[in-house]
Protein backbone atom coordinates (compact mmCIF):
# COMPACT_ATOMS: atom_id res chain seq x y z
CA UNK A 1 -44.35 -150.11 0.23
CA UNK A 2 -48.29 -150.50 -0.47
CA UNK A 3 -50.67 -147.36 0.42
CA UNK A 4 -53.62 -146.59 0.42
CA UNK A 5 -53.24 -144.92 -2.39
CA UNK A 6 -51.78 -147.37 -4.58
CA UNK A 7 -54.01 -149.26 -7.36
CA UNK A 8 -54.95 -152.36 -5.83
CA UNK A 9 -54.42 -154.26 -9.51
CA UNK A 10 -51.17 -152.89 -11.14
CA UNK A 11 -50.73 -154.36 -14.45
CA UNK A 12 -47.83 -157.05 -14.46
CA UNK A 13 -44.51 -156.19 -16.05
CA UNK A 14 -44.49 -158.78 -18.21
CA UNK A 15 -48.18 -157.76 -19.49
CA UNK A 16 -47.01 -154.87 -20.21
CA UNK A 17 -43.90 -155.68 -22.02
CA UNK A 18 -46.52 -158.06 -23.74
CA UNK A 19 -48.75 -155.37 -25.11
CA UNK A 20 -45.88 -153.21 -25.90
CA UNK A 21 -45.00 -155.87 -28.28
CA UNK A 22 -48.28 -156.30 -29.73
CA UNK A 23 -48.14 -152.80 -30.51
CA UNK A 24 -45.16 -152.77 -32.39
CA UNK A 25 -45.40 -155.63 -34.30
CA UNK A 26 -48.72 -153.99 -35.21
CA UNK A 27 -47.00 -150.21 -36.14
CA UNK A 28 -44.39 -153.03 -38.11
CA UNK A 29 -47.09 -154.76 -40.25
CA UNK A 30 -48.70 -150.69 -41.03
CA UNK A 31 -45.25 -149.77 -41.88
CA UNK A 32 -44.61 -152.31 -44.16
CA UNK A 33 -47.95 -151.99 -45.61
CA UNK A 34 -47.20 -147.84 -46.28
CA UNK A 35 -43.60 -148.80 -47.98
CA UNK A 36 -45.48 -151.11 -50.50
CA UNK A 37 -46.95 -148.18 -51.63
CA UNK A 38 -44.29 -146.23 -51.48
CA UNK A 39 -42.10 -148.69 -53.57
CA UNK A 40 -45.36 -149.43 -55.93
CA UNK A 41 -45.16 -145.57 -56.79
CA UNK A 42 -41.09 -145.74 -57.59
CA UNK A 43 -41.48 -148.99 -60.05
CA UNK A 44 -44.26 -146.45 -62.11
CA UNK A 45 -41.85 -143.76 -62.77
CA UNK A 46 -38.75 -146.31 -63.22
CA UNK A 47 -41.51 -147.78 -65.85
CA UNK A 48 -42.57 -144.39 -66.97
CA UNK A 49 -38.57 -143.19 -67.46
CA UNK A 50 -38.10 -147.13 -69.27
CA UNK A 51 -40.59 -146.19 -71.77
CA UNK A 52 -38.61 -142.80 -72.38
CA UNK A 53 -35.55 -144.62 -73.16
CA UNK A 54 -33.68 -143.68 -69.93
CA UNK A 55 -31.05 -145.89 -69.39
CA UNK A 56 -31.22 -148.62 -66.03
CA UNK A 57 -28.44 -147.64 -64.14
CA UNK A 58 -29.13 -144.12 -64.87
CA UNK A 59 -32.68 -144.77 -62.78
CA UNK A 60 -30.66 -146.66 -60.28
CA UNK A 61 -28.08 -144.10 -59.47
CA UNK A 62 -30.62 -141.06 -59.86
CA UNK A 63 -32.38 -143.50 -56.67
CA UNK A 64 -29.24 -143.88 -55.05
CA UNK A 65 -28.35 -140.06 -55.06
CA UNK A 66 -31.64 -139.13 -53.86
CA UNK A 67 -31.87 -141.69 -51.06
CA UNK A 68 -28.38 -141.31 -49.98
CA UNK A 69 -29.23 -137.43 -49.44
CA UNK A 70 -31.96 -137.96 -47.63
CA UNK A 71 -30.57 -140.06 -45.55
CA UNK A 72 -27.57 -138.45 -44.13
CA UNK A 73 -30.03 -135.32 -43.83
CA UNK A 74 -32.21 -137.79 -41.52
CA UNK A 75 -28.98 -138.89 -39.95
CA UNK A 76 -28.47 -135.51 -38.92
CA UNK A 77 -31.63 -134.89 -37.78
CA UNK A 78 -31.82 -137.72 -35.76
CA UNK A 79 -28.62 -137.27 -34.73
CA UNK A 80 -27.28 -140.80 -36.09
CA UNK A 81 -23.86 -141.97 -36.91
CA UNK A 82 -24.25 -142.82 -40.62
CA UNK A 83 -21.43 -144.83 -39.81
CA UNK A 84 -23.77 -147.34 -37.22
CA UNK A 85 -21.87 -148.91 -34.73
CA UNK A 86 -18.45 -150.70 -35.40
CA UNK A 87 -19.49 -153.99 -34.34
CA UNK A 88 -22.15 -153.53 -36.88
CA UNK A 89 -20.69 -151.89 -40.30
CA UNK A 90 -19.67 -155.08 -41.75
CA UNK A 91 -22.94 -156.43 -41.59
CA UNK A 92 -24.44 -152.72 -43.06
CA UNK A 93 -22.16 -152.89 -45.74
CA UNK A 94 -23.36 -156.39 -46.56
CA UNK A 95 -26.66 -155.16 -46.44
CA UNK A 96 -26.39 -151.97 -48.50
CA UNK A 97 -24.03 -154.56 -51.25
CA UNK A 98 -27.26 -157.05 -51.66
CA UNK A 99 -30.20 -154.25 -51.63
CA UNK A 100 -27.81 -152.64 -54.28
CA UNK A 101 -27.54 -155.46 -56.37
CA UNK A 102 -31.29 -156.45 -56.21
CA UNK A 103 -32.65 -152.81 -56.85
CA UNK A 104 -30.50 -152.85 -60.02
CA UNK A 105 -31.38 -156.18 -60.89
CA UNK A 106 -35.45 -155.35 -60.50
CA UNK A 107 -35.00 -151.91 -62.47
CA UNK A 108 -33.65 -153.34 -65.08
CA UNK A 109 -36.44 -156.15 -65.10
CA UNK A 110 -38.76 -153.18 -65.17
CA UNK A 111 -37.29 -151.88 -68.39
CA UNK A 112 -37.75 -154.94 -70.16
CA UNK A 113 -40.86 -156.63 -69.17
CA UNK A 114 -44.37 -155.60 -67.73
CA UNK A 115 -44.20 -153.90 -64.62
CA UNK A 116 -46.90 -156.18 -62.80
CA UNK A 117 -44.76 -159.21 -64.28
CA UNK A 118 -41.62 -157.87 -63.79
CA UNK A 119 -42.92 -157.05 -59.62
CA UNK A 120 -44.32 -160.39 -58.92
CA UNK A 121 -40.92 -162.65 -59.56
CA UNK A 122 -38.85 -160.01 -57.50
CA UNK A 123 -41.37 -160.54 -54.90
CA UNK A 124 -40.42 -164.44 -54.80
CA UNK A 125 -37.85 -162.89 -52.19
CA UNK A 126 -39.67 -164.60 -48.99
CA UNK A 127 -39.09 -168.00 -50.31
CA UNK A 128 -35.56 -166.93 -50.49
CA UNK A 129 -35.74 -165.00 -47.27
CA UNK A 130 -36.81 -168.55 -45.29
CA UNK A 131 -33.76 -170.11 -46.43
CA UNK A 132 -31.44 -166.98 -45.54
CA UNK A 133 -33.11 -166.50 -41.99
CA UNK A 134 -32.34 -170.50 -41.40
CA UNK A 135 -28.48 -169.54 -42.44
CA UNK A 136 -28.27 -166.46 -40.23
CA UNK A 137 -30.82 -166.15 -37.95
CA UNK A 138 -31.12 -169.62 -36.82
CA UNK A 139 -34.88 -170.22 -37.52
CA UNK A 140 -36.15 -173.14 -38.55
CA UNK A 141 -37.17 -174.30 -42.40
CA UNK A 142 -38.75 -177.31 -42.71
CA UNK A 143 -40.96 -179.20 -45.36
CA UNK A 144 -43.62 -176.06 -45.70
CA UNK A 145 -40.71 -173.97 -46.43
CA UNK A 146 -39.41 -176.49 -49.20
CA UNK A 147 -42.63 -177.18 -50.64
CA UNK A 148 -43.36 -173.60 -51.34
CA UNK A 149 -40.19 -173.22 -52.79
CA UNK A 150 -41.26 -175.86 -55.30
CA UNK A 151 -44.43 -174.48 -55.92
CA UNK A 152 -43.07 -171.34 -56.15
CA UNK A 153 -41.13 -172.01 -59.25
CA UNK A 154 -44.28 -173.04 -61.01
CA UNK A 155 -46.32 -169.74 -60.31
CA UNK A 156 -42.63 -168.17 -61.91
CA UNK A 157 -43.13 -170.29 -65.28
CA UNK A 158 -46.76 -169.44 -65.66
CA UNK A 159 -45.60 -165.70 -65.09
CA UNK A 160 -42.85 -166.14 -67.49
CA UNK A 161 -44.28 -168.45 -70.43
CA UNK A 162 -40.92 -169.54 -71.40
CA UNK A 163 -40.72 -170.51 -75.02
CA UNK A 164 -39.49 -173.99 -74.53
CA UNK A 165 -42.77 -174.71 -72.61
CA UNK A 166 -45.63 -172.19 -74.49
CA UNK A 167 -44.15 -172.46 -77.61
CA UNK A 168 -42.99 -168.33 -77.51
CA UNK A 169 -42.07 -166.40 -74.51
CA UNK A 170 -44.50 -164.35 -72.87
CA UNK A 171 -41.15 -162.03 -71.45
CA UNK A 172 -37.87 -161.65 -72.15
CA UNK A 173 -35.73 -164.57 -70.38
CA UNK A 174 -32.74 -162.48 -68.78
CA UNK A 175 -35.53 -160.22 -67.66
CA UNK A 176 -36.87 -163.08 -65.58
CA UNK A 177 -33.27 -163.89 -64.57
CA UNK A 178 -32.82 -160.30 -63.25
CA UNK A 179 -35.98 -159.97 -61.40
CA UNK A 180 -35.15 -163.38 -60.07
CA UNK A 181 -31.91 -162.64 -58.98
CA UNK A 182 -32.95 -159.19 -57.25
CA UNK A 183 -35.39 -161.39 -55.53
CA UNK A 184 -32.81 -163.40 -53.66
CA UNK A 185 -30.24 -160.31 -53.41
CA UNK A 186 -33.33 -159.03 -51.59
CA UNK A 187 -33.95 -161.83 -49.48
CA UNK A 188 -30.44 -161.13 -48.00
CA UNK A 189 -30.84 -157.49 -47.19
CA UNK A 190 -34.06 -158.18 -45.76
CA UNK A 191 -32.66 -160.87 -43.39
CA UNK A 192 -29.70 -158.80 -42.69
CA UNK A 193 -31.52 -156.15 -41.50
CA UNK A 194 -33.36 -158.53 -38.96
CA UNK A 195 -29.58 -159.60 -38.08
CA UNK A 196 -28.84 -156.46 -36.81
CA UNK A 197 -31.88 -155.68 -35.39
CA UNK A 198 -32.99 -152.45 -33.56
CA UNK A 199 -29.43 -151.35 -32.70
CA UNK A 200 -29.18 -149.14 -35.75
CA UNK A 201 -31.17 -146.50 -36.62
CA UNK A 202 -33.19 -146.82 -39.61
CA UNK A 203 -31.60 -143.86 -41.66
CA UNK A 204 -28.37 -145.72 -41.63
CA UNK A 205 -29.54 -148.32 -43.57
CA UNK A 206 -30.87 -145.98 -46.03
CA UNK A 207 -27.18 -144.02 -45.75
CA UNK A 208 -25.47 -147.52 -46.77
CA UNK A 209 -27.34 -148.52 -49.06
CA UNK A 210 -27.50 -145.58 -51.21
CA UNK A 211 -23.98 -144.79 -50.66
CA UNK A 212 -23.08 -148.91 -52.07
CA UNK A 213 -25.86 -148.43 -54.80
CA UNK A 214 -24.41 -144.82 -55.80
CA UNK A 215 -20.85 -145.76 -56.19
CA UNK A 216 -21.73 -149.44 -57.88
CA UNK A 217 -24.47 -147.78 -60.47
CA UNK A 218 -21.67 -145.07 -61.12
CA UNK A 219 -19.11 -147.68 -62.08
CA UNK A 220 -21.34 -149.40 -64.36
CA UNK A 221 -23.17 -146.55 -66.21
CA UNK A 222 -19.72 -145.77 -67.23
CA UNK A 223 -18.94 -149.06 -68.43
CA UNK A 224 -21.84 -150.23 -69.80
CA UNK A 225 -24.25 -147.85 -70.38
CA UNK A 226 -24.66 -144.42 -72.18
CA UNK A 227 -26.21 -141.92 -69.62
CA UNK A 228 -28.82 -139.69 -71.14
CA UNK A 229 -29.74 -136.20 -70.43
CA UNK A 230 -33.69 -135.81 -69.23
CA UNK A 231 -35.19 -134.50 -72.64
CA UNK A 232 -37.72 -132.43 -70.32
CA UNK A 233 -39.28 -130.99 -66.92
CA UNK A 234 -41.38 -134.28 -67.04
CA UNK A 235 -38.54 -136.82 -66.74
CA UNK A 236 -36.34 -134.41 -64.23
CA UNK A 237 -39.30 -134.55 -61.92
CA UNK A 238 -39.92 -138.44 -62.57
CA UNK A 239 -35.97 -138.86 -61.77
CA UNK A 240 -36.47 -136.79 -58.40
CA UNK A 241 -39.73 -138.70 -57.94
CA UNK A 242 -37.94 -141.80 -57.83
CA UNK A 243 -35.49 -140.80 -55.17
CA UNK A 244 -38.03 -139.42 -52.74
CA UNK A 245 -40.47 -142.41 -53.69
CA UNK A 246 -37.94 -144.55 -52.66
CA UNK A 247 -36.55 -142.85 -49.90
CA UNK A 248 -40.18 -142.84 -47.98
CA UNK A 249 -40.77 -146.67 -48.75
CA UNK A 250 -37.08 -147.61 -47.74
CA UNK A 251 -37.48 -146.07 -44.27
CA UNK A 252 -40.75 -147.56 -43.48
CA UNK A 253 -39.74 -150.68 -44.89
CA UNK A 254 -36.26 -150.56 -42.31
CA UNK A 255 -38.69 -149.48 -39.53
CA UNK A 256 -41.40 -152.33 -39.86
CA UNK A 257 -38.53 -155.10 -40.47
CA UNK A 258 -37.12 -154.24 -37.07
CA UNK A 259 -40.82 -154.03 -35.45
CA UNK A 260 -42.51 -157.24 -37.53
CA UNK A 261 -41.78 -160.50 -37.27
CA UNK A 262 -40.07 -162.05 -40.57
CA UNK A 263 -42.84 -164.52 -41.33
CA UNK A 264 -45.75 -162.50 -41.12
CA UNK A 265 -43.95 -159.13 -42.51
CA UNK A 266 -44.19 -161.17 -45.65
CA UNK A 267 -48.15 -160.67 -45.96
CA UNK A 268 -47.56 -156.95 -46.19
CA UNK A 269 -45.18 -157.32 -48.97
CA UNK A 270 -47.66 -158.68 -50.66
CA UNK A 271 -49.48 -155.63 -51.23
CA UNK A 272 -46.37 -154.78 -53.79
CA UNK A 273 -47.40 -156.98 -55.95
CA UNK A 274 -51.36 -155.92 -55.86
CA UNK A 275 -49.99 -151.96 -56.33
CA UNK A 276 -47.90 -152.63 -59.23
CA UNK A 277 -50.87 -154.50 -61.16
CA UNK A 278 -53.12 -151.69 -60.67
CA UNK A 279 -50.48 -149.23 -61.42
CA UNK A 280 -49.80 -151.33 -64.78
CA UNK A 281 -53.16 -151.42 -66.08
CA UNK A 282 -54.47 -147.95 -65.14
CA UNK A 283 -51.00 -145.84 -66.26
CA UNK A 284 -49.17 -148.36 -68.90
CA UNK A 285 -51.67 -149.99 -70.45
CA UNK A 286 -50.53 -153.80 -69.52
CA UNK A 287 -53.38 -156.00 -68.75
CA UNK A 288 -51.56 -159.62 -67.19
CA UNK A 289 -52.89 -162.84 -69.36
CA UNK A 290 -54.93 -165.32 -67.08
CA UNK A 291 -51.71 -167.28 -66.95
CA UNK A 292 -49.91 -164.32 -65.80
CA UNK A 293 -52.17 -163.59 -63.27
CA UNK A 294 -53.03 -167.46 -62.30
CA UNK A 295 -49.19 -167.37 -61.36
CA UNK A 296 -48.83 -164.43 -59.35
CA UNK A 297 -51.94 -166.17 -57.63
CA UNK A 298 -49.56 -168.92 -57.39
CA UNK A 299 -46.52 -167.09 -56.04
CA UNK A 300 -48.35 -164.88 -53.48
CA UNK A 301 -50.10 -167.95 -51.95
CA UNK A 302 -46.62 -169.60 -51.29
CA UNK A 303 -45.52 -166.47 -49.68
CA UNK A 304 -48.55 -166.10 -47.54
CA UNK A 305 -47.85 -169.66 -46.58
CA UNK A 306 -44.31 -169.36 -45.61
CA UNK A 307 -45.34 -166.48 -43.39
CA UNK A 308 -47.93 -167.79 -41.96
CA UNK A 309 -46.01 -170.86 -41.17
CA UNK A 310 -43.12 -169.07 -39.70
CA UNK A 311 -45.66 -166.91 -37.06
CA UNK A 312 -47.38 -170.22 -36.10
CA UNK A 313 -44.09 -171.48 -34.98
CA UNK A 314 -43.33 -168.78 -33.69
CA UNK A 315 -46.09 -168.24 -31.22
């Protein structure tokens, strides 16, 4: 019952839940925005370790150890099954199988080509990630979503310069393939972790997919790799570097997926690819050829325009 001492405008409920929104898909995009860097800082010392001769998987599974650590440890303090829910394990372990599979995939890419290069055609993953989020989340993609898959390609064969078309390649062809391929293993794991939404705690995706990316990296170092001991303090602390690095950007990057809208998430991914020139030219050395960059121009315009097209529809 009214009083006098009750406001005479209360705010509606659904206002409020409206703003609430507003501010989380805004503590999403800042999120995402942080992990870039995070992940930007990770590719340096997986380029820095590459240029040392480290093996791939070696990187990978030094990531996976350190991220898997830190995540049960955030489990516990949390107080989070690292198991997640039943209904929702199968879907985790689908998650931490693709993320897995496309970290690997982008190391290696790392090891063999420049590391602004090498980021740009893993971060081709939104195209994917349209076409995924139509499959399993039910949203639409239409003839924007096609078209920038087209035009996509091209901005990925003025990155490239394959021989066939420029006379020599500008980068190794199955380092294309493999950044390409962690690109759409990572358009799955991103739209899987949108499939199971804010039910699980984001250190459980961090448990699961450092606990699939330990065991696979294991299995393959042994088969087909040599591992190498760190030669000195400088590559121990780049390995642990790498863990925490990836640890940070993983959570934030779990965190702002759940807050963020898909489509416009993609914007703040973006940054990635903005870091990891920088961090190639001031630390490595590897200035991008106009057609290099006229192609990552290329490739982040399609992505801009997929998200962008995917919040207008959503509105």
């Amino acid at each position: 019952m009214a009083s006098e001492s009750s406001p005479l405008l209360a705010a509606p409920p659904a206002a409020d839940q409206r703003d609430r929104a507003r501010r989380d898909e805004l503590k999403g995009y800042v999120f995402m925005a942080a992990s870039a860097l995070g992940f930007a800082a990770n590719t340096a010392c997986v380029k820095a370790l590459a240029l040392a001769d480290m093996p791939a998987l070696q990187i990978v599974l030094a990531r996976s150890i350190g991220q898997l650590a830190l995540g049960l440890a955030g489990c516990a303090w949390y107080r989070a099954s690292p198991l997640g829910p039943p209904d929702k394990r199968a879907w985790l372990a689908l998650r931490g199988a693709a993320g897995a599979l496309g970290n690997a995939l982008f190391f290696y890419a790392i090891t063999v080509m420049a590391l602004g290069d090498a980021t740009v055609v893993f971060f081709t993953s939104p195209v994917f990630s349209a076409l995924f989020a139509h499959v399993l989340l039910g949203e639409p993609y239409g003839i924007v979503d096609v078209g920038a898959s087209a035009v996509c390609m091209v901005g990925i064969v003025l990155v490239v310069q394959p021989a066939a078309l420029f006379g020599r390649g500008h980068v190794p062809m199955r380092g294309a393939l493999a950044a390409l391929g962690g690109a759409v293993s990572g358009a799955l794991a991103y739209c899987v972790v949108r499939r199971v939404g804010r039910s699980v705690h984001a250190m459980v995706h961090v448990v699961y997919f450092g606990f699939v990316s330990l065991a696979g990296s294991s299995l393959a170092l042994y088969a087909w790799q040599q591992a190498k001991r760190p030669a000195s303090s400088y590559e121990w602390a780049l390995l642990a570097l790498i863990g925490g690095f990836a640890f940070v950007g993983q959570v934030l990057l779990n965190r702002g997926l759940q807050l963020a809208p898909a489509g416009p998430g993609t914007l703040m991914r973006n940054l990635d690819v903005v870091f990891a020139f920088v961090l190639g030219v001031a630390l490595f050395g590897e200035v991008p050829s106009a057609l290099a960059v006229a192609g990552a121009g290329v490739i982040v315009a399609c992505t801009v325009a997929v998200g962008l097209h995917k919040w207008h529809n959503a509105r």
